[in-house]
Protein backbone atom coordinates (compact mmCIF):
# COMPACT_ATOMS: atom_id res chain seq x y z
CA UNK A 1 9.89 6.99 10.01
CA UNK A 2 9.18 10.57 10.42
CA UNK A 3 6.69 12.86 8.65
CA UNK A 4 9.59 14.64 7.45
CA UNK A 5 10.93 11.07 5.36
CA UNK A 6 6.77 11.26 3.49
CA UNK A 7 7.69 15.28 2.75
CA UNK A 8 11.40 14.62 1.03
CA UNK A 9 9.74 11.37 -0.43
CA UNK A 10 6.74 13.42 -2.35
CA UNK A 11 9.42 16.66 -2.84
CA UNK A 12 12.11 14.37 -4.43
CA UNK A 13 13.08 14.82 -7.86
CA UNK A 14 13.33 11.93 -10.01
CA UNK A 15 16.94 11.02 -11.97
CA UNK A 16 15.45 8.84 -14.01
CA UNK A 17 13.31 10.80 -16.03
CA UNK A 18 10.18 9.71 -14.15
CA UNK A 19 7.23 12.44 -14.22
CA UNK A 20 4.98 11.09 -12.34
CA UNK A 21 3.47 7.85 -11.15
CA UNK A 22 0.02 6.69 -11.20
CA UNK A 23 -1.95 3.74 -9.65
CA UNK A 24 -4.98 2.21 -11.85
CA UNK A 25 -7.51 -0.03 -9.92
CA UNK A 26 -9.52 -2.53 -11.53
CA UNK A 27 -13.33 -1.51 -10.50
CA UNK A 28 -16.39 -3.17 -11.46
CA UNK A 29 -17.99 -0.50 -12.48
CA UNK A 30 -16.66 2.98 -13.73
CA UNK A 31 -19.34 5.16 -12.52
CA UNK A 32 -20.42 3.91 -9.19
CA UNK A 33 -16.31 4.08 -8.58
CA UNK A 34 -16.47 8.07 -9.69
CA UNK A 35 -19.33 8.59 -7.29
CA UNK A 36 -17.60 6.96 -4.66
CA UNK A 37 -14.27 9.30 -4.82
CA UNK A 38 -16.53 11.94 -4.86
CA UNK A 39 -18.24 10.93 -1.32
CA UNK A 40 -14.00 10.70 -0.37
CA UNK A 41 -13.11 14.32 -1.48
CA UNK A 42 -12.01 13.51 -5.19
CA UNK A 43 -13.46 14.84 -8.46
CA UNK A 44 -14.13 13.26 -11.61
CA UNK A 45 -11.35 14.53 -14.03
CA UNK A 46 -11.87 12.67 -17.23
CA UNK A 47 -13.24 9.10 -18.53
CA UNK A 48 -12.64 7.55 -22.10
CA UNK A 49 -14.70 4.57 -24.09
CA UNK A 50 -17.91 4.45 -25.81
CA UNK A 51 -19.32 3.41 -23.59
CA UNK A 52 -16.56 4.31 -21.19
CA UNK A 53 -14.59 2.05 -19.37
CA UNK A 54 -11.47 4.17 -17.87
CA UNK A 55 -10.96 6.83 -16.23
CA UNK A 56 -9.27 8.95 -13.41
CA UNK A 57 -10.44 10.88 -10.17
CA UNK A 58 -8.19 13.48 -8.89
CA UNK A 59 -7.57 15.69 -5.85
CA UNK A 60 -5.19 18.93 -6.32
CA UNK A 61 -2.19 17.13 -8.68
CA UNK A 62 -2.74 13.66 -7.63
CA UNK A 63 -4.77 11.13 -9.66
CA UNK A 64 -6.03 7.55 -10.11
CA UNK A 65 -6.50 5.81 -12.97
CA UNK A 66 -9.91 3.64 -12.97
CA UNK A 67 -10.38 1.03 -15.33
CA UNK A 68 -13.50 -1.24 -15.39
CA UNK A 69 -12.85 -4.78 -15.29
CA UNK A 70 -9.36 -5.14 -16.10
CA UNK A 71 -5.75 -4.58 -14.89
CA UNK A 72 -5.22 -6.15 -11.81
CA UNK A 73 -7.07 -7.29 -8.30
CA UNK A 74 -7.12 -5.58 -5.26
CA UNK A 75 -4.41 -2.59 -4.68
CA UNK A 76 -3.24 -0.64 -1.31
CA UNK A 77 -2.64 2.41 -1.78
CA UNK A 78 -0.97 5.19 0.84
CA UNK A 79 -2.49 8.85 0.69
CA UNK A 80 -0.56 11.00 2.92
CA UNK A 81 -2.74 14.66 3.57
CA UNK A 82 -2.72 17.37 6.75
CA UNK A 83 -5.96 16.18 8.52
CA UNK A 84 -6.64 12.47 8.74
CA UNK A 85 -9.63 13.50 11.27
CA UNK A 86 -11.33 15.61 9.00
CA UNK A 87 -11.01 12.62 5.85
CA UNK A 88 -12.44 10.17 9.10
CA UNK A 89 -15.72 12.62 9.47
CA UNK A 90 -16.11 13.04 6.05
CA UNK A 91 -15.95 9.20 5.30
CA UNK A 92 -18.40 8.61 8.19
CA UNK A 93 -20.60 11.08 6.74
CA UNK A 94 -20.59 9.55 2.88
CA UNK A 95 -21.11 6.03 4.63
CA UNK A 96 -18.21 4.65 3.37
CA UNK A 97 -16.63 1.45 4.61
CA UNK A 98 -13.51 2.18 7.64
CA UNK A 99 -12.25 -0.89 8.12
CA UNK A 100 -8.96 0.92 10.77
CA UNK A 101 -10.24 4.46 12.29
CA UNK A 102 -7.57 6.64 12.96
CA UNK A 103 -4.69 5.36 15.33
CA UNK A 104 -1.02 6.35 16.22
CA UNK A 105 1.61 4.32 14.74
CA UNK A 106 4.61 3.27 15.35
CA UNK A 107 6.21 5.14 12.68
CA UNK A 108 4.88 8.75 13.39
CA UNK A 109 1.92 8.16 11.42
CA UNK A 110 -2.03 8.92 12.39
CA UNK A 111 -3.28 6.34 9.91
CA UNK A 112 -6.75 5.10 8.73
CA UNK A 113 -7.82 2.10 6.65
CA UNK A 114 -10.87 3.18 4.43
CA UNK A 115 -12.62 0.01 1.93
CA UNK A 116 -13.56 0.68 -1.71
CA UNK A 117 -16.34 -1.32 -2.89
CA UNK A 118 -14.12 -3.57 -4.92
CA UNK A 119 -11.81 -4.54 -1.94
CA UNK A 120 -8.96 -1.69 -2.76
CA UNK A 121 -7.59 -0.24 0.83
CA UNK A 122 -6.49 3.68 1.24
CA UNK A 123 -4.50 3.63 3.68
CA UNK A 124 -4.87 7.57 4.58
CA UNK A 125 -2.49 9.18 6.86
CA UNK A 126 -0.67 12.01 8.29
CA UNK A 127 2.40 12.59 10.40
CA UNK A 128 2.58 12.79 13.93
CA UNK A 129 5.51 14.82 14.60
């Protein structure tokens, strides 16, 4: 698969009426999960609950869902951007868990494996041609 095949996939439009999709991951706890985004790149962009107990982190138009103890166990999920070597310093820098440092795929891809606290995998890539 080429880079091109991620740009037409993220530039499609939907026929089905489909807006957007988002992932939610189950995290043990809400706040330690926003400050760990943050160390990644992401921002805060809202949380609900008294006390609260979901939420979502964001980066440009792109957002996760976070909800504290609840929906599900651990999720991949694929994050294509333009400078996987630049995410790789900034994840060594914020002491965050690699468990894959960048290597050439197969597929076109420059892809690293990065581990959130409560065992969900970003899978962060970008194309290599």
């Amino acid at each position: 698969m080429s880079s091109s095949f991620f740009r037409r996939l993220h530039t499609r439009k939907s026929r089905g009426g489909i807006e957007r999709v988002t992932p939610i991951l189950n995290v043990s706890n809400l706040q330690d999960s926003f400050a760990w985004f943050e160390k990644l790149g992401w921002q805060k962009s809202w949380d609900w609950g008294d006390p609260p107990d979901f939420g979502g982190v964001c980066s440009g138009e792109f957002e996760i869902y976070l909800c504290e103890n609840g929906q599900g166990k651990e999720a991949w999920i694929m994050i294509a951007v333009e400078d996987v070597e630049a995410v790789h310093q900034r994840c060594l820098a914020h002491g965050l868990e690699i468990t894959w440092p960048p290597t050439d795929m197969p597929w076109n891809m420059r892809e690293m494996h990065v581990r959130h606290p409560d065992g969900h995998v970003l899978r962060i890539g970008e194309g290599t041609s």
